[in-house]
Structures are given as structure tokens and as C-alpha cells.
Protein backbone atom coordinates (compact mmCIF):
# COMPACT_ATOMS: atom_id res chain seq x y z
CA UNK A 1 206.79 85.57 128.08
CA UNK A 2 204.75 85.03 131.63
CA UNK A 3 205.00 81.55 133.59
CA UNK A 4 203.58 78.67 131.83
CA UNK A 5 200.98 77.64 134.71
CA UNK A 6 198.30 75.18 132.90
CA UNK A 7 199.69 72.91 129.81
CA UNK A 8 197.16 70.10 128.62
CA UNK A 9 198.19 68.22 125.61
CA UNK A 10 195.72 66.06 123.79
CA UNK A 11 193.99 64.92 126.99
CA UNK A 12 190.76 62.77 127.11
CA UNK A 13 188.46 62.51 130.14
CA UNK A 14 186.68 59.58 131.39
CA UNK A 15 184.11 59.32 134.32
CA UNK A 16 183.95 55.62 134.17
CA UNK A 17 186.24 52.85 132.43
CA UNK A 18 184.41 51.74 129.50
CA UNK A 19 182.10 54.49 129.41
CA UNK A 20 182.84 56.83 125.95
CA UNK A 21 185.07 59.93 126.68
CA UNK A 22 183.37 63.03 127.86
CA UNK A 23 185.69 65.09 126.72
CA UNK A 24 188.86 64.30 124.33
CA UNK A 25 191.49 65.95 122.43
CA UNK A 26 191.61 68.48 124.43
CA UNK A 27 194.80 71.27 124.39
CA UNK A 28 195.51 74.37 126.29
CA UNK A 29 198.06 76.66 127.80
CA UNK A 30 197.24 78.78 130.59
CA UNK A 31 199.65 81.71 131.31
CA UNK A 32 200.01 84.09 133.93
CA UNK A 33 197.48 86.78 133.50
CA UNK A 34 195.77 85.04 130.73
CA UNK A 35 192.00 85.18 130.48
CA UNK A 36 190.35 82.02 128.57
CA UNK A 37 186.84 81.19 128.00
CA UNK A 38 185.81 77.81 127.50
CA UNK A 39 181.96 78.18 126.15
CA UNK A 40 179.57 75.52 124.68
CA UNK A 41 175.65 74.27 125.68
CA UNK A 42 175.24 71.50 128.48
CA UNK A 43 176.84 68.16 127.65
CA UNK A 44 179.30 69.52 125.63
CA UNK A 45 182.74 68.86 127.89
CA UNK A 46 183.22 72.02 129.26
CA UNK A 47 182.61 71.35 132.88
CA UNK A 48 184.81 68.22 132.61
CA UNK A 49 187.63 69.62 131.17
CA UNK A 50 187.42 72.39 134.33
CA UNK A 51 187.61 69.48 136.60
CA UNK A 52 190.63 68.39 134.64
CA UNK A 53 192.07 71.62 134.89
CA UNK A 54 191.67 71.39 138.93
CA UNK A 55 193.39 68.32 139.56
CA UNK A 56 189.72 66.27 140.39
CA UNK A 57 189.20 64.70 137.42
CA UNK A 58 192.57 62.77 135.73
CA UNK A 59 193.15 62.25 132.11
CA UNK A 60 192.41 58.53 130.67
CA UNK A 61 195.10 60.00 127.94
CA UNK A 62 197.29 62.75 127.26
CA UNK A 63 198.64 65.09 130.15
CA UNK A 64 197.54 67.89 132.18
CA UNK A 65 200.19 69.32 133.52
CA UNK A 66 200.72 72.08 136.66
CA UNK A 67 203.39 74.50 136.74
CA UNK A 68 205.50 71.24 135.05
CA UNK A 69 204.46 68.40 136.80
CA UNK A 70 201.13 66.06 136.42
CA UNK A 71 197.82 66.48 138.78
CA UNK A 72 198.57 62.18 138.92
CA UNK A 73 199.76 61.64 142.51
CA UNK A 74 200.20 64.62 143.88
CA UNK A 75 198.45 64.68 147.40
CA UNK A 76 195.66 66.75 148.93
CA UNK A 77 198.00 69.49 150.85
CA UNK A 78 200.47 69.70 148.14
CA UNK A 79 201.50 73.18 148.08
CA UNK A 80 200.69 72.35 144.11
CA UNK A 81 196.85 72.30 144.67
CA UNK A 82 197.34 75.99 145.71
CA UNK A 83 198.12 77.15 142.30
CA UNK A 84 194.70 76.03 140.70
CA UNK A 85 191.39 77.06 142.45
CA UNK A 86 187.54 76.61 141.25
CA UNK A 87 184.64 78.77 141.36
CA UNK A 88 181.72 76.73 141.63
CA UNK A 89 178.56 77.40 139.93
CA UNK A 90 176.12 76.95 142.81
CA UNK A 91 177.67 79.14 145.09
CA UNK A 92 174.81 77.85 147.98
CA UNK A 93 175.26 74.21 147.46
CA UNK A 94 179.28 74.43 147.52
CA UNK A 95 179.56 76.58 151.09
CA UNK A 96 179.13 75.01 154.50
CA UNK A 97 175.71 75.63 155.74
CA UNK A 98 176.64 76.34 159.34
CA UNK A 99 179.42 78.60 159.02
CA UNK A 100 179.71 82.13 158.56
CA UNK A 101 181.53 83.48 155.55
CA UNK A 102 184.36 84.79 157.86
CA UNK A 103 184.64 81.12 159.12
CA UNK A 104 184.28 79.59 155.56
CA UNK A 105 187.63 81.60 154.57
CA UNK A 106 189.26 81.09 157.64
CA UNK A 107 189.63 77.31 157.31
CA UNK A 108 190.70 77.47 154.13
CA UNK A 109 193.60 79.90 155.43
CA UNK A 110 193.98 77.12 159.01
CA UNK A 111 194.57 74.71 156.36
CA UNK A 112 196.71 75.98 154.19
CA UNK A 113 198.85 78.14 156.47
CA UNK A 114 199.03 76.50 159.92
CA UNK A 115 197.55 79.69 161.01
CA UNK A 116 196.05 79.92 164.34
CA UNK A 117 192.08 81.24 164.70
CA UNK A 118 192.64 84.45 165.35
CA UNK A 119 195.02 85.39 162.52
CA UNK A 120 193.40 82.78 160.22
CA UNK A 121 189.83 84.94 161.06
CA UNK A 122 191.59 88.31 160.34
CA UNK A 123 192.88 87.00 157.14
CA UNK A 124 189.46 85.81 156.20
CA UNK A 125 188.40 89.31 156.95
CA UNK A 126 191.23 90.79 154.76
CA UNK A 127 190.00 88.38 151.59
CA UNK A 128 186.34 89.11 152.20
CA UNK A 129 186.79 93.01 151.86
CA UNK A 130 188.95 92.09 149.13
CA UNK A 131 185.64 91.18 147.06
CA UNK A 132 184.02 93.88 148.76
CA UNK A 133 182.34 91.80 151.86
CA UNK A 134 182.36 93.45 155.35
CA UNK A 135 180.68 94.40 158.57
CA UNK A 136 178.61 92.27 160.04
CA UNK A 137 177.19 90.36 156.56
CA UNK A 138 180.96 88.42 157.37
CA UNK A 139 179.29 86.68 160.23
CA UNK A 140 176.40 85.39 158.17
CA UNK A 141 175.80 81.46 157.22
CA UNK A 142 174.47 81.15 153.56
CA UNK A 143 171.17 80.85 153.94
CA UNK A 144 171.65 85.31 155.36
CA UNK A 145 173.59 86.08 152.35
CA UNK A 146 171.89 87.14 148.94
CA UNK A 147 173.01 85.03 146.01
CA UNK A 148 176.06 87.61 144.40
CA UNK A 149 177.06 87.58 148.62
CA UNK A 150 177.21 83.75 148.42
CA UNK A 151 179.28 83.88 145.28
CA UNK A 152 181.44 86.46 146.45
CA UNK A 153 182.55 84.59 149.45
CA UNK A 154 183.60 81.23 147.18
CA UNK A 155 185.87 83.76 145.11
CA UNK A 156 187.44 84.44 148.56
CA UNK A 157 187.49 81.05 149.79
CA UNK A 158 189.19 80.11 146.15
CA UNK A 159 191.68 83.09 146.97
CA UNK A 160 192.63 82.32 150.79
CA UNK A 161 195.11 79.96 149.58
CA UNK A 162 196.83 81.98 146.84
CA UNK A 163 196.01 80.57 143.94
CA UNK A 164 197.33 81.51 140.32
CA UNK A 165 194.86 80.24 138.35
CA UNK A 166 190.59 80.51 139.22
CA UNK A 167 188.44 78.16 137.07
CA UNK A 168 185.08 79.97 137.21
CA UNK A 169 182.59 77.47 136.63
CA UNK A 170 179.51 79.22 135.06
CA UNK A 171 180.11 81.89 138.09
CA UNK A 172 177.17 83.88 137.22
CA UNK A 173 174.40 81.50 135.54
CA UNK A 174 172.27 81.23 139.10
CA UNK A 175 172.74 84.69 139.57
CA UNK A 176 169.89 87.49 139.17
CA UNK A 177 170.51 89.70 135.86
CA UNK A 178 171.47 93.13 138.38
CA UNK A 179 174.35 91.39 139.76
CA UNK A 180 176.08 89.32 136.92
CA UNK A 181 178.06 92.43 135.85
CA UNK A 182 179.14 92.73 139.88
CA UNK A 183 180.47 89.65 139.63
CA UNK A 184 182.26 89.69 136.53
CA UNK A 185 183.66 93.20 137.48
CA UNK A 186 184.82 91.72 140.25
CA UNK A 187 186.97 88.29 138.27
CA UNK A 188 188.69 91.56 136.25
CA UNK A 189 189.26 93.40 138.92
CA UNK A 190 190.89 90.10 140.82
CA UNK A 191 192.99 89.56 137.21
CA UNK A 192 194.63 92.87 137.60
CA UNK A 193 195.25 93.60 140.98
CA UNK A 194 196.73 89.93 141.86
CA UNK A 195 197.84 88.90 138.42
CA UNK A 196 195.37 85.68 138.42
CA UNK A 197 194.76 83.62 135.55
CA UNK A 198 191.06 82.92 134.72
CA UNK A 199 189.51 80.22 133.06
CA UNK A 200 185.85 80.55 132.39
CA UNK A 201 183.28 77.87 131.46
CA UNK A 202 180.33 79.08 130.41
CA UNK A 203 177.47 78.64 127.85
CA UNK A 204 176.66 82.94 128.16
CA UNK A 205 179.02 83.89 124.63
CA UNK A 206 178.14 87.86 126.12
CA UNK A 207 180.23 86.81 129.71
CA UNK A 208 182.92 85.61 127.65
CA UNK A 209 183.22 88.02 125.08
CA UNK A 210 182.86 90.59 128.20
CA UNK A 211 185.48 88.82 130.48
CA UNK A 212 188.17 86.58 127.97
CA UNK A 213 190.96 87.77 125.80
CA UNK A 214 190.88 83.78 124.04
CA UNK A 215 188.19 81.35 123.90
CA UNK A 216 187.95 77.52 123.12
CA UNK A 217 184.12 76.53 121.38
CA UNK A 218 182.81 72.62 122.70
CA UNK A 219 180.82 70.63 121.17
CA UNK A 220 180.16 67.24 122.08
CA UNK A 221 183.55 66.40 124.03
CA UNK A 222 185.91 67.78 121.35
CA UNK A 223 187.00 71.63 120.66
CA UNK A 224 185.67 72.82 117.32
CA UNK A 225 187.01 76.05 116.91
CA UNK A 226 189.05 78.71 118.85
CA UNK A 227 191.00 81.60 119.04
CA UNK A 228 191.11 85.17 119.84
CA UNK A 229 187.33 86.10 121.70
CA UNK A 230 186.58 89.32 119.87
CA UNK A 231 187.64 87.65 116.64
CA UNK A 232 185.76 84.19 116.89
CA UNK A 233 182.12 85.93 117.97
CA UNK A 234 182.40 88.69 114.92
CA UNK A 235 183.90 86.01 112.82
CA UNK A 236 182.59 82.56 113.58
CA UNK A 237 183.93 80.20 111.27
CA UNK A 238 182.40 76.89 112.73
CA UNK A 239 178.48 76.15 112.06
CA UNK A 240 177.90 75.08 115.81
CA UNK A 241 179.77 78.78 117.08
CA UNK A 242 177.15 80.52 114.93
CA UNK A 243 174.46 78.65 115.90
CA UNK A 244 175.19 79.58 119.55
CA UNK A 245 175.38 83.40 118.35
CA UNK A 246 172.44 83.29 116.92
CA UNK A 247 170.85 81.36 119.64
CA UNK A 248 170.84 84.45 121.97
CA UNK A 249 167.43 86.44 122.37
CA UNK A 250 167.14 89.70 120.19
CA UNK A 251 170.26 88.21 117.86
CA UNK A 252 171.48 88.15 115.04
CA UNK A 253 174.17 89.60 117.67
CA UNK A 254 176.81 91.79 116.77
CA UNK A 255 180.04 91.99 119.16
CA UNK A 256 181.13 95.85 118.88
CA UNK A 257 184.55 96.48 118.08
């Protein structure tokens, strides 16, 4: 059986003491290799439990725990925080407006590895051709880049340090239609040539049917059904999972075999 890298047992998420839980009961196991889908409409805990799952957001109850030991205490350059990256939605809002991509990656690597700036710059070069970013678009700020070239460079700025695990959070929802797939191709093609666990939040059932081999449904803070991804969309057993299936335009949808 491959590594054990994520286990969160009956954790509950709080942004606030007092406030209600935003997210609660949750459980999951992340393994090597695995590909999990966490999916549900806006408000429903998905996000949160992704910060959870990063280390930036601690349970109020229950664990989450890293490669066997809890995100609680463990400092900002722990080698730990290595093993669990995040895709951010927004790909513009989360990159440094003033530097290139090259220079975006290569801080990440100065960080991480000590690395001077000329190996920590060819590096960044090797990671940016990696998700198929070269030439001179590597020396562009943001505001040059088209939005699949933003999002490509945070996948490589998750990947500088070496992560195990990328939490994709909604990767391709401010995206143009033509280059979703790109994208998504580009998470698979990440899962088999370094081994990487995913865990994707969306509210898109199609990107996580396309992308997952398990999925966990959300509905106000609590998990309401799961299992197998193929087998929950063709077989929804929860009212709220076939609402969501039917909630997509041109639906009633049917997942092919």
C-alpha cells in the first residue's frame, strides 16, 4: 500500500472562536498517487477544509495529520510544509506583481534550498518547462502572461519545493473554456510523471469526474456522501449530489462509462 501522506480524522474548522464551524466532521486519507475531489457550491466547506489540508487553517477538533505528525506547531521552514502545496484559484492575485515567472520560482527554490541566484534561476527554468513555460514568456511579470500562463507558473511555484501532495483550489474556474482542459492535462500529467497526490476543490462535477479517481460531496460544512468518482456521478445516492448533477446546463448529465 503507498505512503500514508494526509490523515484527517473527524476534524472541525473554525475561523473565529465562537463563531459556528465552517466545516466539521471531516475525514480523509490522502495516499501517494491518489487523486481526490472535494466538490460542493460556495459556502459549503470545501475551501476550508483545503486550508486545513495545507497547514493554514488548524482544527478547533479532531486531527489533521502530515506524513504522522500534526500541522500544530510546526514552523514556517519545516522541511514538513514541503510535502503539502496549494494551487490557488486566482492565479493573478496570488503571484508577485513585479516579478517575472522565472523569479517567482526561483525564490521559492532560494528558500527552500539555500540555493544561490544563479542555480536557484536555472531551476526555476527547469520547473517552468516542466509545465510547458519557456523562452522569453519566463521573464514576464503577470500582468504579460495570459491567464492558463499565470496558472501554470503557480503549479511550478507549488512544485519548486517538492511537494507530495498539490491542493488545487478551483485551478481552472477563472480560466477561459479553451484552456481548462490544458490545465487539467497538465495536474495528470504532473500525477504520473512525479507521483503527486492531488486534491481538488471544486464546484465543476465534469473537472472532477475528468481528473479524480475518489470524491468527497459538501454541503453546508459536513460531507454528505462519497466514494468512488465514476460511481457517485452515475449513481448519486444523496439528494444534494443530484441536485448538483442536474444543476449543470444541457443535463440531465450522464457520466460515460
Amino acid at each position: 500500500m503507498s505512503e500514508l501522506l494526509l490523515e484527517v480524522t473527524n476534524a472541525e474548522f473554525r475561523y473565529a472562536k465562537g463563531l459556528a464551524p465552517a466545516a466539521t466532521g471531516i475525514n480523509l486519507e490522502v495516499r501517494a498517487g491518489d487523486a481526490v475531489g472535494i466538490v460542493g457550491e460556495s459556502g459549503s466547506g470545501k475551501t476550508t477544509v483545503g486550508r486545513g489540508l495545507v497547514g493554514s487553517l488548524h482544527p478547533s477538533a479532531g486531527t489533521v495529520l502530515v506524513q504522522g505528525r500534526p500541522w500544530k506547531g510546526v514552523r514556517r521552514r519545516d522541511p514538513l510544509r514541503r510535502v503539502v502545496q496549494m494551487v490557488f484559484q486566482d492565479p493573478y492575485a496570488s503571484l508577485n506583481p513585479m516579478l517575472s515567472a522565472q523569479a517567482t520560482v526561483a525564490e521559492v527554490v532560494r528558500v527552500w534550498d539555500g540555493a544561490k541566484a544563479d542555480v536557484a534561476a536555472a531551476r526555476a527554468e527547469e520547473v517552468l518547462a516542466e509545465v510547458g513555460l519557456s523562452g522569453e514568456v519566463i521573464r514576464r511579470r503577470p500582468a504579460g502572461l495570459s491567464g492558463g500562463q499565470r496558472q501554470r507558473v503557480g503549479i511550478a511555484r507549488a512544485l519548486a519545493c517538492g511537494p507530495q501532495v498539490l491542493v488545487a483550489d478551483e485551478p481552472t474556474s477563472a480560466l477561459d473554456v479553451s484552456v481548462q482542459a490544458n490545465v487539467l492535462n497538465l495536474l495528470l500529467d504532473l500525477r504520473a510523471s512525479r507521483g503527486l497526490a492531488i486534491v481538488l476543490i471544486s464546484h465543476d462535477l465534469a473537472v472532477v469526474d475528468y481528473l479524480t479517481d475518489r470524491a468527497l460531496v459538501m454541503l453546508n460544512g459536513e460531507v454528505v456522501e462519497r466514494g468512488d468518482t465514476r460511481a457517485l456521478l452515475q449513481h448519486p445516492s444523496h439528494e444534494y449530489t443530484k441536485t448538483l448533477i442536474n444543476s449543470i446546463p444541457g443535463n440531465p448529465l450522464t457520466f460515460a462509462s
